[in-house]
PDB file of N, CA and C in Angstrom:
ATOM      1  N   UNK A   1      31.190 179.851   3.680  1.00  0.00           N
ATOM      2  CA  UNK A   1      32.073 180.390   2.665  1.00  0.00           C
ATOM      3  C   UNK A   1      32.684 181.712   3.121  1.00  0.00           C
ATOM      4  N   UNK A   2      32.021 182.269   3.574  1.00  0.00           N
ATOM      5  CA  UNK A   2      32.168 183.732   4.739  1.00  0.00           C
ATOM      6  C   UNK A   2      33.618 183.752   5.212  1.00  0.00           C
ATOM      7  N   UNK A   3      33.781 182.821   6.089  1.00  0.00           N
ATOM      8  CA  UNK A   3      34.616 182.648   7.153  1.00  0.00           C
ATOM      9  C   UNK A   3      35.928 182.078   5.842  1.00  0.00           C
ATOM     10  N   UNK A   4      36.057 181.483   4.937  1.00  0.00           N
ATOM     11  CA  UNK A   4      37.055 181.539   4.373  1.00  0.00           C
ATOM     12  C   UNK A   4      37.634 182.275   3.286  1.00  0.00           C
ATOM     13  N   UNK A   5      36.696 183.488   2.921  1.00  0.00           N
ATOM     14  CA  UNK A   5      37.565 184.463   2.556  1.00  0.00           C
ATOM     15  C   UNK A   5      37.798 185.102   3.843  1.00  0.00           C
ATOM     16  N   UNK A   6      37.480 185.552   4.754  1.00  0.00           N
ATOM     17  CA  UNK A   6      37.847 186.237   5.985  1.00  0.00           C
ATOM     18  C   UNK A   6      39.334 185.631   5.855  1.00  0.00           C
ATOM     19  N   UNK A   7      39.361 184.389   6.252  1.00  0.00           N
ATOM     20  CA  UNK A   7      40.594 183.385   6.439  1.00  0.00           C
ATOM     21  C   UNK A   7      41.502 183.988   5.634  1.00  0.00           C
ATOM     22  N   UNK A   8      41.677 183.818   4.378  1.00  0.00           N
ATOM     23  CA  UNK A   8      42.008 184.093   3.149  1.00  0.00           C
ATOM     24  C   UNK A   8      42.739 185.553   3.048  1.00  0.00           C
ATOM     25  N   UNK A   9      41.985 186.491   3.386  1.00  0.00           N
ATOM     26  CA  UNK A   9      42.012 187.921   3.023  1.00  0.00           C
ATOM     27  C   UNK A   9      42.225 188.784   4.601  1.00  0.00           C
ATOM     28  N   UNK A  10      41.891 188.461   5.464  1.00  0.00           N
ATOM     29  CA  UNK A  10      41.760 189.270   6.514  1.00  0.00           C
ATOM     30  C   UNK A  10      43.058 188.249   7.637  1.00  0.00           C
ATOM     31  N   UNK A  11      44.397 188.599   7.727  1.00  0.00           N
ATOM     32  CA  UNK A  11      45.504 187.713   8.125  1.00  0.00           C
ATOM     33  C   UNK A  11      46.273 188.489   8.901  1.00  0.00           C
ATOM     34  N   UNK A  12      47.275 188.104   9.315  1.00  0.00           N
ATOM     35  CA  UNK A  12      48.232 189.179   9.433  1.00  0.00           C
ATOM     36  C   UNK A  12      48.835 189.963   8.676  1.00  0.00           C
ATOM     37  N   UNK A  13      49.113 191.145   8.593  1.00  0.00           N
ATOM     38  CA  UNK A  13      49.605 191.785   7.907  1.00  0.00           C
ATOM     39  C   UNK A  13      48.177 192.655   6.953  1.00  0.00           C
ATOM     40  N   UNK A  14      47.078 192.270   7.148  1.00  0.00           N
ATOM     41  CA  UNK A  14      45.719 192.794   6.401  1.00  0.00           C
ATOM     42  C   UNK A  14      45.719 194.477   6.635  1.00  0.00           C
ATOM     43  N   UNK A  15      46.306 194.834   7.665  1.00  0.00           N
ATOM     44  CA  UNK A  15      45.950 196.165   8.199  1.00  0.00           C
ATOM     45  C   UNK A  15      47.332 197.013   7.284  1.00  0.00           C
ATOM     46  N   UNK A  16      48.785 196.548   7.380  1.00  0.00           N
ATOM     47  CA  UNK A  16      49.714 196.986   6.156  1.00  0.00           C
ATOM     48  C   UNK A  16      49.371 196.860   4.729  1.00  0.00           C
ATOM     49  N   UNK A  17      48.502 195.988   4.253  1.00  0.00           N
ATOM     50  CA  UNK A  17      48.214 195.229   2.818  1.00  0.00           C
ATOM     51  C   UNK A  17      47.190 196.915   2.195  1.00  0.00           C
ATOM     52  N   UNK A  18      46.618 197.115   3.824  1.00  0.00           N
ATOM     53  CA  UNK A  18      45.046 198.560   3.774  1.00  0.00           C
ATOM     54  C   UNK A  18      46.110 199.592   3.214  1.00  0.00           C
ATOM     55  N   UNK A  19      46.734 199.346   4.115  1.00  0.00           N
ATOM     56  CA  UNK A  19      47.821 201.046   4.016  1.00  0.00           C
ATOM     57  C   UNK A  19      48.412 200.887   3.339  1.00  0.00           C
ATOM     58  N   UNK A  20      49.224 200.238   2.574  1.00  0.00           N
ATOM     59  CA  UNK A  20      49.941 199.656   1.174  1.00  0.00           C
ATOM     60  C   UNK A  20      48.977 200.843  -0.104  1.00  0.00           C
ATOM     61  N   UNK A  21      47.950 199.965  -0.286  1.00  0.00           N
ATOM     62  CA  UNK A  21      47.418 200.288  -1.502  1.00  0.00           C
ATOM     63  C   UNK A  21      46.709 201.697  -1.096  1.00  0.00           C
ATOM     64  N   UNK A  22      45.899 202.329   0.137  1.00  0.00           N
ATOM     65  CA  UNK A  22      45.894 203.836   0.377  1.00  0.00           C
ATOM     66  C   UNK A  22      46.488 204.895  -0.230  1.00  0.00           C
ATOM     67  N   UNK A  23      47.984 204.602   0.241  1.00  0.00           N
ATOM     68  CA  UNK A  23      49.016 205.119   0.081  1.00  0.00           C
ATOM     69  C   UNK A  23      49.303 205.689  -1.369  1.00  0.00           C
ATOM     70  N   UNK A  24      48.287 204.812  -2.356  1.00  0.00           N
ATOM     71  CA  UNK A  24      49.245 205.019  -4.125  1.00  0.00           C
ATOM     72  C   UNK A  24      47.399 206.189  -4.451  1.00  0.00           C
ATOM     73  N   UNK A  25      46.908 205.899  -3.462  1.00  0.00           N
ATOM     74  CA  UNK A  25      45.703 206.996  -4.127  1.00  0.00           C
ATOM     75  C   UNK A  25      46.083 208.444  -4.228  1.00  0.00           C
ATOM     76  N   UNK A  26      45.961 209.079  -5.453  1.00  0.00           N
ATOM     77  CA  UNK A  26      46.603 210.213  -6.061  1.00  0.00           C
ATOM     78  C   UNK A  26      45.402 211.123  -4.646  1.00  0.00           C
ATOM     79  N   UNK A  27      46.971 212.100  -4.549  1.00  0.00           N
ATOM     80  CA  UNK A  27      45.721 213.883  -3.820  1.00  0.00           C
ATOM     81  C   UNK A  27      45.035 213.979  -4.863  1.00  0.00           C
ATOM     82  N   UNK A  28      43.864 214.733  -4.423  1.00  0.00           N
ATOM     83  CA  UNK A  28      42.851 214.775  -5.388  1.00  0.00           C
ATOM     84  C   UNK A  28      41.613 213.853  -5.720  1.00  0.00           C
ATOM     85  N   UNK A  29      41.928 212.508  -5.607  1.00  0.00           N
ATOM     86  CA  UNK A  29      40.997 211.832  -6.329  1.00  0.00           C
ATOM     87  C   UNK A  29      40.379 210.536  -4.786  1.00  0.00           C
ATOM     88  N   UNK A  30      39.345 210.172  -4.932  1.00  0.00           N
ATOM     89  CA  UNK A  30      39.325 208.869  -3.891  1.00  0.00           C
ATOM     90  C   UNK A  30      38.448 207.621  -4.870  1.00  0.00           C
ATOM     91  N   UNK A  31      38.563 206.429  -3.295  1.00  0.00           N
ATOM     92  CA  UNK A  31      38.341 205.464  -3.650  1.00  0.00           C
ATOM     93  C   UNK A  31      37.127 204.619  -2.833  1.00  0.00           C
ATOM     94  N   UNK A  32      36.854 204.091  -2.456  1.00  0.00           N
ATOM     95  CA  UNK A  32      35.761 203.061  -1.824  1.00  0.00           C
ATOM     96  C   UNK A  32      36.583 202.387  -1.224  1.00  0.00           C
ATOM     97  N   UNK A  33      35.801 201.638  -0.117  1.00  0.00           N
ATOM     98  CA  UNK A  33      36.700 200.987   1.131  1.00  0.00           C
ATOM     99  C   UNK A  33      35.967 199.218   0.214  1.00  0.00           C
ATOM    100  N   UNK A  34      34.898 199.524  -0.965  1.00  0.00           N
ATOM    101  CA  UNK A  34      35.210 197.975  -1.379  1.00  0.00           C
ATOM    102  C   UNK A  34      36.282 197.708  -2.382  1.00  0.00           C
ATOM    103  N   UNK A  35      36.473 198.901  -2.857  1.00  0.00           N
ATOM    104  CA  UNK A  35      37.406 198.767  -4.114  1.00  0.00           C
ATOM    105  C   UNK A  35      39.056 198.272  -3.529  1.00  0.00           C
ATOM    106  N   UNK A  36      39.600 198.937  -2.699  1.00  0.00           N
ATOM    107  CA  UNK A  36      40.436 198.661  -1.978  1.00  0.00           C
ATOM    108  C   UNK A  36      40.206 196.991  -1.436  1.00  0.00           C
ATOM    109  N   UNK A  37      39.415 196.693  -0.887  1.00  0.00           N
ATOM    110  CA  UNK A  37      39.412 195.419  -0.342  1.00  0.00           C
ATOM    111  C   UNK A  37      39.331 194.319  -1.691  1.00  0.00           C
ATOM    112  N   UNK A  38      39.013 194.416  -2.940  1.00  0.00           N
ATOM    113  CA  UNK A  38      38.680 194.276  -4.115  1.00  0.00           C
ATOM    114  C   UNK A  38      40.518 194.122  -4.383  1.00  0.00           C
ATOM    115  N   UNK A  39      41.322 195.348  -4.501  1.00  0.00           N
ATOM    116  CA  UNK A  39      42.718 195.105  -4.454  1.00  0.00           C
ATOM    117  C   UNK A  39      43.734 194.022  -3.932  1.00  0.00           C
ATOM    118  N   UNK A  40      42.736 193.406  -2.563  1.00  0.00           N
ATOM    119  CA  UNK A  40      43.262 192.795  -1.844  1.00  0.00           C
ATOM    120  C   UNK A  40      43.091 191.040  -1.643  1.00  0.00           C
ATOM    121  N   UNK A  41      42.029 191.237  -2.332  1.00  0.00           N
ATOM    122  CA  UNK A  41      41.975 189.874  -3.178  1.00  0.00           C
ATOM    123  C   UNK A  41      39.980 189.524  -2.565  1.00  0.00           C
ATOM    124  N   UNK A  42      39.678 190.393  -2.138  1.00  0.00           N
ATOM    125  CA  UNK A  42      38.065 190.192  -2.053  1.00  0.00           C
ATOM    126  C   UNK A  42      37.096 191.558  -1.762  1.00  0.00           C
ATOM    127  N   UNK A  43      36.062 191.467  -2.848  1.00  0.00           N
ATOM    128  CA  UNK A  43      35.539 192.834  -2.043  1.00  0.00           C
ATOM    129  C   UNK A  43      34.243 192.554  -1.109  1.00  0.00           C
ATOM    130  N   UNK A  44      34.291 191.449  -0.749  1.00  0.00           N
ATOM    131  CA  UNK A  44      33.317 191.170   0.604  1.00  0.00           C
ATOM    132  C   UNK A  44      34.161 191.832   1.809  1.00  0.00           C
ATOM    133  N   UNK A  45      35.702 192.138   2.408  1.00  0.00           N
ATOM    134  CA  UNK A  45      36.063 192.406   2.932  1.00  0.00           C
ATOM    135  C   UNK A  45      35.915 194.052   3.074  1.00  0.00           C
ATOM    136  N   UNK A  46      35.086 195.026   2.291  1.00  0.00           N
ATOM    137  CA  UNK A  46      35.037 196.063   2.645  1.00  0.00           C
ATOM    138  C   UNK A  46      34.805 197.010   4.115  1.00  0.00           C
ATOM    139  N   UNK A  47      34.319 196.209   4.695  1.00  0.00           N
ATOM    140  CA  UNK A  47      34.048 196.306   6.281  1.00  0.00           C
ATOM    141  C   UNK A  47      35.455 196.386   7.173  1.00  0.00           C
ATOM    142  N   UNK A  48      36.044 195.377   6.712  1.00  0.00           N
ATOM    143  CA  UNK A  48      37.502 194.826   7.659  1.00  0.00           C
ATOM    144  C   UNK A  48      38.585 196.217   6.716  1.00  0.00           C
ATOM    145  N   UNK A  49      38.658 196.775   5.760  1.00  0.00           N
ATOM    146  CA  UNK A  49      39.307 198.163   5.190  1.00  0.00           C
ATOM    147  C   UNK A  49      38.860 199.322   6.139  1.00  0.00           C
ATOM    148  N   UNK A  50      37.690 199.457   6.254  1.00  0.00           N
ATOM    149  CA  UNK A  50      37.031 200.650   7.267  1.00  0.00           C
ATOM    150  C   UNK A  50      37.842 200.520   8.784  1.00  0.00           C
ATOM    151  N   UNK A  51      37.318 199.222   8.908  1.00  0.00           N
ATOM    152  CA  UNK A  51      38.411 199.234  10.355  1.00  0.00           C
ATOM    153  C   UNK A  51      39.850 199.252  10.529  1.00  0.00           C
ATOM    154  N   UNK A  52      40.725 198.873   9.276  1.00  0.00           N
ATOM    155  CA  UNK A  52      41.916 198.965   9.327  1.00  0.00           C
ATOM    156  C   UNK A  52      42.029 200.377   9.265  1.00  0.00           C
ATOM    157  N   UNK A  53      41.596 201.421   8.706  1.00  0.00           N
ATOM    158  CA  UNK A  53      41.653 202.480   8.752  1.00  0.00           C
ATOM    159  C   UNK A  53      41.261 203.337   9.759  1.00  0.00           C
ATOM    160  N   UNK A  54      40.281 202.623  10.454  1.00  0.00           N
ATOM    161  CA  UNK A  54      39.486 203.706  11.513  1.00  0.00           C
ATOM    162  C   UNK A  54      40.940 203.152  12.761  1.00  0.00           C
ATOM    163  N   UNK A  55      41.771 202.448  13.024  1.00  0.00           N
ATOM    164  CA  UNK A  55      42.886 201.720  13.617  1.00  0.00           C
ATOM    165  C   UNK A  55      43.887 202.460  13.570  1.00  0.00           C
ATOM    166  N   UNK A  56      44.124 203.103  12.255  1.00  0.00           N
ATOM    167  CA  UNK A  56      45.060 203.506  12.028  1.00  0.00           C
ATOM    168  C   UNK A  56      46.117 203.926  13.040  1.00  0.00           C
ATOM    169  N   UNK A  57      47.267 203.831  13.251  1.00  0.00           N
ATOM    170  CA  UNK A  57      48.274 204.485  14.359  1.00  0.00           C
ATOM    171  C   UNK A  57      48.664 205.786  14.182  1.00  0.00           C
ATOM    172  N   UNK A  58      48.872 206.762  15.343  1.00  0.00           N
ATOM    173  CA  UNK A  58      48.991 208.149  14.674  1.00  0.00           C
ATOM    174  C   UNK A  58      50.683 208.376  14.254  1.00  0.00           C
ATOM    175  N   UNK A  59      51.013 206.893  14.200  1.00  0.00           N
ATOM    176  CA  UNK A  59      53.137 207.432  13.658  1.00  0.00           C
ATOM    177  C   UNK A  59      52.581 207.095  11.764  1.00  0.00           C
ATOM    178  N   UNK A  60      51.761 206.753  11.210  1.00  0.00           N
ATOM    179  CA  UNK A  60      51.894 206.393  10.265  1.00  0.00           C
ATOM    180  C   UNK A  60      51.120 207.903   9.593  1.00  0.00           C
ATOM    181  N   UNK A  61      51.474 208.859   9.789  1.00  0.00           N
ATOM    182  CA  UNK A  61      50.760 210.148   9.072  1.00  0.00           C
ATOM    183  C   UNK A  61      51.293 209.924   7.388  1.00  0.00           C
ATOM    184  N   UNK A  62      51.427 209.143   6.646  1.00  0.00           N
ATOM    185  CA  UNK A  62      51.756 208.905   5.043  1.00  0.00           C
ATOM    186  C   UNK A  62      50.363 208.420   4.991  1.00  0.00           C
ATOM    187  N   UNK A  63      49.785 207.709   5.470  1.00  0.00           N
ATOM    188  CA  UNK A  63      48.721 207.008   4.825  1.00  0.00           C
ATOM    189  C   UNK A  63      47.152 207.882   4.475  1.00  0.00           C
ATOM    190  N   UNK A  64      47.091 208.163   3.682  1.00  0.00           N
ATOM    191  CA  UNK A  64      45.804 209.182   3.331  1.00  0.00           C
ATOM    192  C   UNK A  64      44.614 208.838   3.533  1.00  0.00           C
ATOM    193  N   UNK A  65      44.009 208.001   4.307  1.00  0.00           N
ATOM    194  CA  UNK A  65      43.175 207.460   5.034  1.00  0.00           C
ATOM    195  C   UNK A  65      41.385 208.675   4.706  1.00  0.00           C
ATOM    196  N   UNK A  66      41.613 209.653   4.609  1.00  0.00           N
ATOM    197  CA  UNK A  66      40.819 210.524   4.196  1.00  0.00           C
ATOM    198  C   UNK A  66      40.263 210.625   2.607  1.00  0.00           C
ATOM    199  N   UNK A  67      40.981 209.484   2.064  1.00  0.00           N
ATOM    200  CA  UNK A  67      40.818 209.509   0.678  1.00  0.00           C
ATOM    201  C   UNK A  67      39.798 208.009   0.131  1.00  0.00           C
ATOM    202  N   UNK A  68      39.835 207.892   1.125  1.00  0.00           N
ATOM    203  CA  UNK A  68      38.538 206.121   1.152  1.00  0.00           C
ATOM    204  C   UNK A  68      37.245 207.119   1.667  1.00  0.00           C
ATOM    205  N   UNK A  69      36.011 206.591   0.814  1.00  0.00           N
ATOM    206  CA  UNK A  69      35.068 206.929   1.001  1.00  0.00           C
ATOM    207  C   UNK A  69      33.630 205.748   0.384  1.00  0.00           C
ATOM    208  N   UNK A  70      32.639 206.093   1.027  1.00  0.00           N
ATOM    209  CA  UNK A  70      31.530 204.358   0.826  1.00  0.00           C
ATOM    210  C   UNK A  70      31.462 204.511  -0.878  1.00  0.00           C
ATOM    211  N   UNK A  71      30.210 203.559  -0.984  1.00  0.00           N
ATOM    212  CA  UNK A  71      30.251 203.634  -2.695  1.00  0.00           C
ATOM    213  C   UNK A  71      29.517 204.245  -2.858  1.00  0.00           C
ATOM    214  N   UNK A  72      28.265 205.039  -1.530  1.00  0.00           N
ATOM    215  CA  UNK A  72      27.256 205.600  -1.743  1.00  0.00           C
ATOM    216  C   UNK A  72      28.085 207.326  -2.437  1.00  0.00           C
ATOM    217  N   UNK A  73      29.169 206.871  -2.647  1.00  0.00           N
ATOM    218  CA  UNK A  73      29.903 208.395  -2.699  1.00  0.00           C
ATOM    219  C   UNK A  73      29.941 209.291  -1.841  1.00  0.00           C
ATOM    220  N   UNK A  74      29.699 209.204  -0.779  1.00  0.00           N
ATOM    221  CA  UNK A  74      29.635 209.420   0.640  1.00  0.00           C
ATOM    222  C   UNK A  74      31.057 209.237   1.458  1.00  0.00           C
ATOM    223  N   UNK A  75      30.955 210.211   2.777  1.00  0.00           N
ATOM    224  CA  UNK A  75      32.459 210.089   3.870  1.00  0.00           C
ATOM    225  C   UNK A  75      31.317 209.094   4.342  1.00  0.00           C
ATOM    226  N   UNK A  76      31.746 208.183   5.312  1.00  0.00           N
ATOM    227  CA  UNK A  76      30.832 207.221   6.530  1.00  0.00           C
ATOM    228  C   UNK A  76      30.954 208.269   7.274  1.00  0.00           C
ATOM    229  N   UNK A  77      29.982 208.474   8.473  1.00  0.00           N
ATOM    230  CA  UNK A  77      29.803 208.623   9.399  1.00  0.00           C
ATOM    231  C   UNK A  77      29.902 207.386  10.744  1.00  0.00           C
ATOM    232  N   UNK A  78      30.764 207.761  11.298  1.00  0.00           N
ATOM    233  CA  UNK A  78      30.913 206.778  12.271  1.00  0.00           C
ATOM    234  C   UNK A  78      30.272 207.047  13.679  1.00  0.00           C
ATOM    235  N   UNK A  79      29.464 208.129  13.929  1.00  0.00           N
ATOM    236  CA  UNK A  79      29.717 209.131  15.243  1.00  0.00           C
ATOM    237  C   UNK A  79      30.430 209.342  15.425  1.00  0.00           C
ATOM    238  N   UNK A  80      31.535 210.313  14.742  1.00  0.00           N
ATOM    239  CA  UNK A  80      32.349 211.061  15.651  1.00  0.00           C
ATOM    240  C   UNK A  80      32.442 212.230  14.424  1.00  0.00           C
ATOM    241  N   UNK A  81      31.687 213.159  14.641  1.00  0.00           N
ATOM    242  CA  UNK A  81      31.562 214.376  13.386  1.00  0.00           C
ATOM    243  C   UNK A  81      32.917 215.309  13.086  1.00  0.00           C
ATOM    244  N   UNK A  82      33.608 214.852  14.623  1.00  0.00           N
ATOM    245  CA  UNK A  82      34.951 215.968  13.938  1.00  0.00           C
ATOM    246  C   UNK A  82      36.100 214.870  13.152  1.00  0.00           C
ATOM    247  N   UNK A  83      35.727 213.536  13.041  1.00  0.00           N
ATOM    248  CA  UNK A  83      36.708 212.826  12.229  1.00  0.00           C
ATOM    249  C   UNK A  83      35.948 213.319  10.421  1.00  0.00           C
ATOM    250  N   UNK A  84      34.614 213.749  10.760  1.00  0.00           N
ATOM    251  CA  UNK A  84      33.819 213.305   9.394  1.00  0.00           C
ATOM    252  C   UNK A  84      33.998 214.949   8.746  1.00  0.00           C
ATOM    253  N   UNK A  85      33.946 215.678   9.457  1.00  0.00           N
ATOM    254  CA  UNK A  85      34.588 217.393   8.930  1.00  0.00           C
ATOM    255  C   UNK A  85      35.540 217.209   8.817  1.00  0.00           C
ATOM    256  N   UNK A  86      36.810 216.498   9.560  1.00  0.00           N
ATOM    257  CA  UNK A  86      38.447 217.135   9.278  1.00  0.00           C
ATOM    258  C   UNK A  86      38.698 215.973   7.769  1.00  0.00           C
ATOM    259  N   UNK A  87      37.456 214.417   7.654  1.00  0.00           N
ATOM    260  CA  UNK A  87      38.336 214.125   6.125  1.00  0.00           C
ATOM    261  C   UNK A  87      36.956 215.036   5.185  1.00  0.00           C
ATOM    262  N   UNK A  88      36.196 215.487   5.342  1.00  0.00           N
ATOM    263  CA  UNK A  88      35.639 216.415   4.760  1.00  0.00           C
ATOM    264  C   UNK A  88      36.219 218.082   4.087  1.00  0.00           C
ATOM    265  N   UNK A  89      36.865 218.062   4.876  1.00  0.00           N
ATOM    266  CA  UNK A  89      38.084 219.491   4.812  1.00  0.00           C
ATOM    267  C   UNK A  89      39.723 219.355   3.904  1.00  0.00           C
ATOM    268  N   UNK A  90      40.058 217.600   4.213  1.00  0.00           N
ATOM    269  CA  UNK A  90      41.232 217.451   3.785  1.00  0.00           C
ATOM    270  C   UNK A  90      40.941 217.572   2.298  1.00  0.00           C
ATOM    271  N   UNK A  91      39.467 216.394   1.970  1.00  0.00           N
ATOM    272  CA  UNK A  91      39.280 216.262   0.720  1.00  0.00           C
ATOM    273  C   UNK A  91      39.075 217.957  -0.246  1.00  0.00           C
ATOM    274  N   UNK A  92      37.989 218.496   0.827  1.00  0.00           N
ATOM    275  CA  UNK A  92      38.409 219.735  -0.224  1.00  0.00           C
ATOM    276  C   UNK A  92      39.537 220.651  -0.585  1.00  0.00           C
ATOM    277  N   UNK A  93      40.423 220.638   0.731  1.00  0.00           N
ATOM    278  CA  UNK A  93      41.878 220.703   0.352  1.00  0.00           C
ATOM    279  C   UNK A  93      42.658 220.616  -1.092  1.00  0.00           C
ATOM    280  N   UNK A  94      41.904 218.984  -1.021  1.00  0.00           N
ATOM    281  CA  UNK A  94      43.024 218.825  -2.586  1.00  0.00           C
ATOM    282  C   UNK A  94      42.268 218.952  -3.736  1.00  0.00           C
ATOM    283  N   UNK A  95      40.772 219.457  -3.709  1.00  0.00           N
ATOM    284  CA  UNK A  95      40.392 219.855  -4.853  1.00  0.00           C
ATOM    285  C   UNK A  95      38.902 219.132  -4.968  1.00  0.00           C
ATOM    286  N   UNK A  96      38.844 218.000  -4.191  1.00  0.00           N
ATOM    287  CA  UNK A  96      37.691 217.037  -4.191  1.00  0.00           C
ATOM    288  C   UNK A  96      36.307 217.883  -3.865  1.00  0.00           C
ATOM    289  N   UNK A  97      35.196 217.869  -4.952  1.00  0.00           N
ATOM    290  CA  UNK A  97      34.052 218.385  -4.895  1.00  0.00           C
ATOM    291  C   UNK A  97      32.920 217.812  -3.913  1.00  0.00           C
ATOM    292  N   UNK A  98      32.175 218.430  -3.531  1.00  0.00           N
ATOM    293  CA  UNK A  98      30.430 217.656  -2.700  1.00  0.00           C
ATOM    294  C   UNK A  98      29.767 218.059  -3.933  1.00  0.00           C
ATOM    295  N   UNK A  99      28.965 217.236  -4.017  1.00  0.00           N
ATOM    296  CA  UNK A  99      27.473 218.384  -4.389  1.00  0.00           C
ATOM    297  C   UNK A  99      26.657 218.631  -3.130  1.00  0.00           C
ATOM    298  N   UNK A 100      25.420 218.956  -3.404  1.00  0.00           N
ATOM    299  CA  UNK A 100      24.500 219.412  -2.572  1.00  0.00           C
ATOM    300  C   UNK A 100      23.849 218.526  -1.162  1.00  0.00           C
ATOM    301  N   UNK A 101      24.123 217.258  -2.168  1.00  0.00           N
ATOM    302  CA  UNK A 101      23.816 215.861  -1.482  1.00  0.00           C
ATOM    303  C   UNK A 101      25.003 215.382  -0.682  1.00  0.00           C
ATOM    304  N   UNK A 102      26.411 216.013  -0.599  1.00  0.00           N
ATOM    305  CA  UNK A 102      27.179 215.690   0.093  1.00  0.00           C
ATOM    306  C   UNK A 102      27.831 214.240  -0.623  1.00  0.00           C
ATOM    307  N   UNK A 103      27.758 214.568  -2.216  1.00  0.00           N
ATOM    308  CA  UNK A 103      28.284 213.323  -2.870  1.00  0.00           C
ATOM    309  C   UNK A 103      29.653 213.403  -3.683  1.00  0.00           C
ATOM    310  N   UNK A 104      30.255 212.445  -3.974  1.00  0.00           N
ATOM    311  CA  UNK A 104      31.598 212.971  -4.687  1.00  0.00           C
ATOM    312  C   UNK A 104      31.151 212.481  -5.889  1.00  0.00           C
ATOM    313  N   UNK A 105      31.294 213.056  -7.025  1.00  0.00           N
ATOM    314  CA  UNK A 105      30.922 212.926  -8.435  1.00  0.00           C
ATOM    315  C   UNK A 105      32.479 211.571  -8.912  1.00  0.00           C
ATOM    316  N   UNK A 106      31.908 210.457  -8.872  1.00  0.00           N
ATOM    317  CA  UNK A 106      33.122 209.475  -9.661  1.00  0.00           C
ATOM    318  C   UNK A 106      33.541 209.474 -10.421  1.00  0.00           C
ATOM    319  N   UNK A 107      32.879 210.232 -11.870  1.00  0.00           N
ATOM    320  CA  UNK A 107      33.377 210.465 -12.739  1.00  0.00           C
ATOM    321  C   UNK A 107      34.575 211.183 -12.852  1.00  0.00           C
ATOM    322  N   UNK A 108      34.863 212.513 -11.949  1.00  0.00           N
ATOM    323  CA  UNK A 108      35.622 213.278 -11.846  1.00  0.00           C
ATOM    324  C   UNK A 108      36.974 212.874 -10.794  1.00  0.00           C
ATOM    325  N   UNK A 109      36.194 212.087  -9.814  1.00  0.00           N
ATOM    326  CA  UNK A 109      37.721 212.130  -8.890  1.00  0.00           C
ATOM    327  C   UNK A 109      37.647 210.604  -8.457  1.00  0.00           C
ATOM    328  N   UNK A 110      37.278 209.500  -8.922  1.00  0.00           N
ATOM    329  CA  UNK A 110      37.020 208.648  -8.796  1.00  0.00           C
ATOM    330  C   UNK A 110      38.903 207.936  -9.380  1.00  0.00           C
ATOM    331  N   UNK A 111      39.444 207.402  -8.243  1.00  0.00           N
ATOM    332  CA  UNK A 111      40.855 206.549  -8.818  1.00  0.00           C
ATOM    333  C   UNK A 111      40.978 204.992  -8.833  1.00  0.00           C
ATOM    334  N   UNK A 112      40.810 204.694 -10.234  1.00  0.00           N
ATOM    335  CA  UNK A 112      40.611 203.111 -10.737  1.00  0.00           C
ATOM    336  C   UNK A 112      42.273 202.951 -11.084  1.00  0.00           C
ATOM    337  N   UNK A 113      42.214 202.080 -10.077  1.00  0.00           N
ATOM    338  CA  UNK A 113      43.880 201.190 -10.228  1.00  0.00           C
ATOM    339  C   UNK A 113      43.828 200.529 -11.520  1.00  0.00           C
ATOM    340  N   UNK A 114      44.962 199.997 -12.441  1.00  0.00           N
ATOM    341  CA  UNK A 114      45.133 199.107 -13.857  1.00  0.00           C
ATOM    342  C   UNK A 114      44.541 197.979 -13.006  1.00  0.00           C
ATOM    343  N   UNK A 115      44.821 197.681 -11.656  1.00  0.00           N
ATOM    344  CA  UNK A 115      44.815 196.173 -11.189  1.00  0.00           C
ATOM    345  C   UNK A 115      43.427 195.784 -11.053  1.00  0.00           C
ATOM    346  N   UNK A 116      42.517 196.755 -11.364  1.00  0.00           N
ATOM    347  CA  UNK A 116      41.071 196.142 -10.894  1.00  0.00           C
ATOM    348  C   UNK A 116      40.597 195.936 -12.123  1.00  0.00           C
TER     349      UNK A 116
END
């Protein structure tokens, strides 16, 4: 069953479909890389969002890619700590809180599309 939402959801064009819906997340607020994949017509695909993003091309600087974060309310860590400080820095930029635990409070900056 795996392999046909993959089929289904993960196509050509999957990596524009990522940056499509990125794109409408307000400064200020973020989202989950399942919720997004959830947008896209499955949220088993949350994995294949991370990588469209970690892909990203550097001509597409519109896409706020710093604004996806896990559900643990957490940035991922990927190993590479200066990608995980600079969306750590952007987010506080626009206002986005940690607590102590390095968590983003959902209540507060959490952005739920009408479509979900």
């Amino acid at each position: 069953m795996a392999d046909n939402i993959l089929e289904r959801v993960v196509k050509p064009g999957f990596h524009r479909r990522v940056y499509d819906v990125v794109r409408r997340i307000p400064k200020g607020r973020v989202t989950t890389y399942g919720r997004v994949a959830t947008l896209l017509g499955s949220p088993r695909v949350a994995r294949h969002v991370g990588w469209a993003l970690a892909s990203l091309p550097g001509t597409l600087t519109d896409v706020p890619w710093h604004r996806v974060i896990n559900a643990q309310r957490r940035i991922s860590f990927k190993g590479d700590p200066t990608r995980t400080d600079n969306q750590r820095s952007l987010l506080e930029a626009e206002g986005v809180e940690f607590d102590a635990n390095d968590r983003v409070d959902f209540k507060r900056f959490l952005w739920m599309p009408d479509e979900l």
